[in-house]
N, C-alpha and C. Protein backbone atom coordinates (compact mmCIF):
# COMPACT_ATOMS: atom_id res chain seq x y z
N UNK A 1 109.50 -11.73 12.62
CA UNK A 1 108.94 -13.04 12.92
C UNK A 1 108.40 -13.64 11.63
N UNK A 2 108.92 -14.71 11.53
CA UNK A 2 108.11 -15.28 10.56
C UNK A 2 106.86 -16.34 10.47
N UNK A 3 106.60 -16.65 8.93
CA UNK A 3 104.97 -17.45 9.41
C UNK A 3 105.19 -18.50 10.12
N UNK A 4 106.42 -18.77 9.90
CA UNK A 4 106.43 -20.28 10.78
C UNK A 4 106.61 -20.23 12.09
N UNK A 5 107.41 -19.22 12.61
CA UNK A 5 107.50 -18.80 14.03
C UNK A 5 106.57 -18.80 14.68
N UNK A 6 105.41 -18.01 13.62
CA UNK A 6 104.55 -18.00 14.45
C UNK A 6 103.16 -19.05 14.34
N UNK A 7 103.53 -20.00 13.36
CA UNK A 7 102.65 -21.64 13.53
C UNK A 7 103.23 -22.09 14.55
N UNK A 8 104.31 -22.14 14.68
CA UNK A 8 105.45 -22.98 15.75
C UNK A 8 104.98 -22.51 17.32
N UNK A 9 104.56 -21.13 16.99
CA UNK A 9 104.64 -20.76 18.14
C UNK A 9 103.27 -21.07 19.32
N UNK A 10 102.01 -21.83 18.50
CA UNK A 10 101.05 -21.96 19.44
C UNK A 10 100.31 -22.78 18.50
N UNK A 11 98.59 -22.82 18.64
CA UNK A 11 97.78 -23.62 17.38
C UNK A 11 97.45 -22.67 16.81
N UNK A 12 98.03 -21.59 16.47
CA UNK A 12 97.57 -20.47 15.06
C UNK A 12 97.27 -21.55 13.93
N UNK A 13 97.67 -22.58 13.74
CA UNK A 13 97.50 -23.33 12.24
C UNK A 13 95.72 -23.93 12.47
N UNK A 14 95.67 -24.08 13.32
CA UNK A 14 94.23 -24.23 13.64
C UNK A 14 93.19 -23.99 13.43
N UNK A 15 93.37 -22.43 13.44
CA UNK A 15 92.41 -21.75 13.08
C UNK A 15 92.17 -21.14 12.01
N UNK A 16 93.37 -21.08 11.19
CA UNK A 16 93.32 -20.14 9.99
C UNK A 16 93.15 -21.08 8.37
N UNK A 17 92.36 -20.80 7.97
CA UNK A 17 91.92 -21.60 6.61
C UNK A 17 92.94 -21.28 5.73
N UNK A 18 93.67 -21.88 4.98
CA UNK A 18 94.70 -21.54 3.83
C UNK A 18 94.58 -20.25 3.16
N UNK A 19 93.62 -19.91 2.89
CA UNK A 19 93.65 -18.53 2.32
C UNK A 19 93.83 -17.54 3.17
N UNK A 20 93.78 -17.54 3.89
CA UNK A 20 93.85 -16.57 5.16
C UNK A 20 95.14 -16.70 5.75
N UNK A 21 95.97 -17.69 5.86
CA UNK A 21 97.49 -18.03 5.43
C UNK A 21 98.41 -17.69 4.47
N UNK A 22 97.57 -18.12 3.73
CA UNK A 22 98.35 -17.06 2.78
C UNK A 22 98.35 -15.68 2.27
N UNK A 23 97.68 -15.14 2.69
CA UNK A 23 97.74 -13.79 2.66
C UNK A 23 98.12 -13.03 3.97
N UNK A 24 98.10 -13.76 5.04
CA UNK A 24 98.99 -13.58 6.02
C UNK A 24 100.71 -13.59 5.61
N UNK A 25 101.19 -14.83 5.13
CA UNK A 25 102.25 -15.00 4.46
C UNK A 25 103.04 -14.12 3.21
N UNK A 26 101.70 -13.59 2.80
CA UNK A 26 102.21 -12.44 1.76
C UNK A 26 102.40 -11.17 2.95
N UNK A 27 101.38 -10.99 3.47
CA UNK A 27 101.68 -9.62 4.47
C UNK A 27 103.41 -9.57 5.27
N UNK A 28 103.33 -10.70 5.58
CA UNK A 28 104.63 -10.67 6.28
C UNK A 28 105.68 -10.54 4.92
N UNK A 29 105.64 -11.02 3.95
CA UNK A 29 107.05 -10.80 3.22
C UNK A 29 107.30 -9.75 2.55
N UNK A 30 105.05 -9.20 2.29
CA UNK A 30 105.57 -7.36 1.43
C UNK A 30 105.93 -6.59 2.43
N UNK A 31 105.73 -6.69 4.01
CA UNK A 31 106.65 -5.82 5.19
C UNK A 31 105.29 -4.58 4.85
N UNK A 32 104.03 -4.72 4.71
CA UNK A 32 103.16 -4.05 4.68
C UNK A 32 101.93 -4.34 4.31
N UNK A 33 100.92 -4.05 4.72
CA UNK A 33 99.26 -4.54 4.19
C UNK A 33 99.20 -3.89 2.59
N UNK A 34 99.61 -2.69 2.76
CA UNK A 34 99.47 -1.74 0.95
C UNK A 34 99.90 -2.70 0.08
N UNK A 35 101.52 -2.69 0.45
CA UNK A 35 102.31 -3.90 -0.50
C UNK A 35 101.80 -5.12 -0.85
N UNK A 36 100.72 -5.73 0.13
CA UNK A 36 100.48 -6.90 0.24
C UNK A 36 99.22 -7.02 -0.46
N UNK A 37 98.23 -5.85 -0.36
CA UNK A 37 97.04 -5.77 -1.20
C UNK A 37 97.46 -5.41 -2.63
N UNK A 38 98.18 -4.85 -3.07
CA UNK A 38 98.77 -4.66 -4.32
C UNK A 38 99.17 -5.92 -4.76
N UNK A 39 99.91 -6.87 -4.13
CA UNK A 39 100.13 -7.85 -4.82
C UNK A 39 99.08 -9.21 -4.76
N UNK A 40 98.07 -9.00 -3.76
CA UNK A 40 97.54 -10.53 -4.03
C UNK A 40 96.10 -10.01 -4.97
N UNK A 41 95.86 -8.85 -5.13
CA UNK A 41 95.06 -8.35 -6.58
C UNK A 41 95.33 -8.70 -7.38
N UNK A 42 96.54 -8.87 -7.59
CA UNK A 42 96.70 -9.61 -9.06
C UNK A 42 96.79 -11.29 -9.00
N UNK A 43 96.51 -11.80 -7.77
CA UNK A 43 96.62 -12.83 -7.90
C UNK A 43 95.61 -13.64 -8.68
């Protein structure tokens, strides 16, 4: 599923402040939280 699937899919956009989007958005594309904390550390 993707992020948009799942904006599309109800008012998730509602509630979630951009940063919290986007690191949602990273979670979904590293296909893991580890992967995903590894990479937005260096952000």
């Amino acid at each position: 599923m993707t992020v948009r699937q799942l904006l599309e899919g109800g008012r998730i956009d509602q509630r979630l402040k951009l940063r919290e989007l986007h690191v949602l958005s990273t979670v979904v594309g590293c296909g893991s939280m580890v992967k995903a904390a590894g990479q937005l550390a260096g952000c």
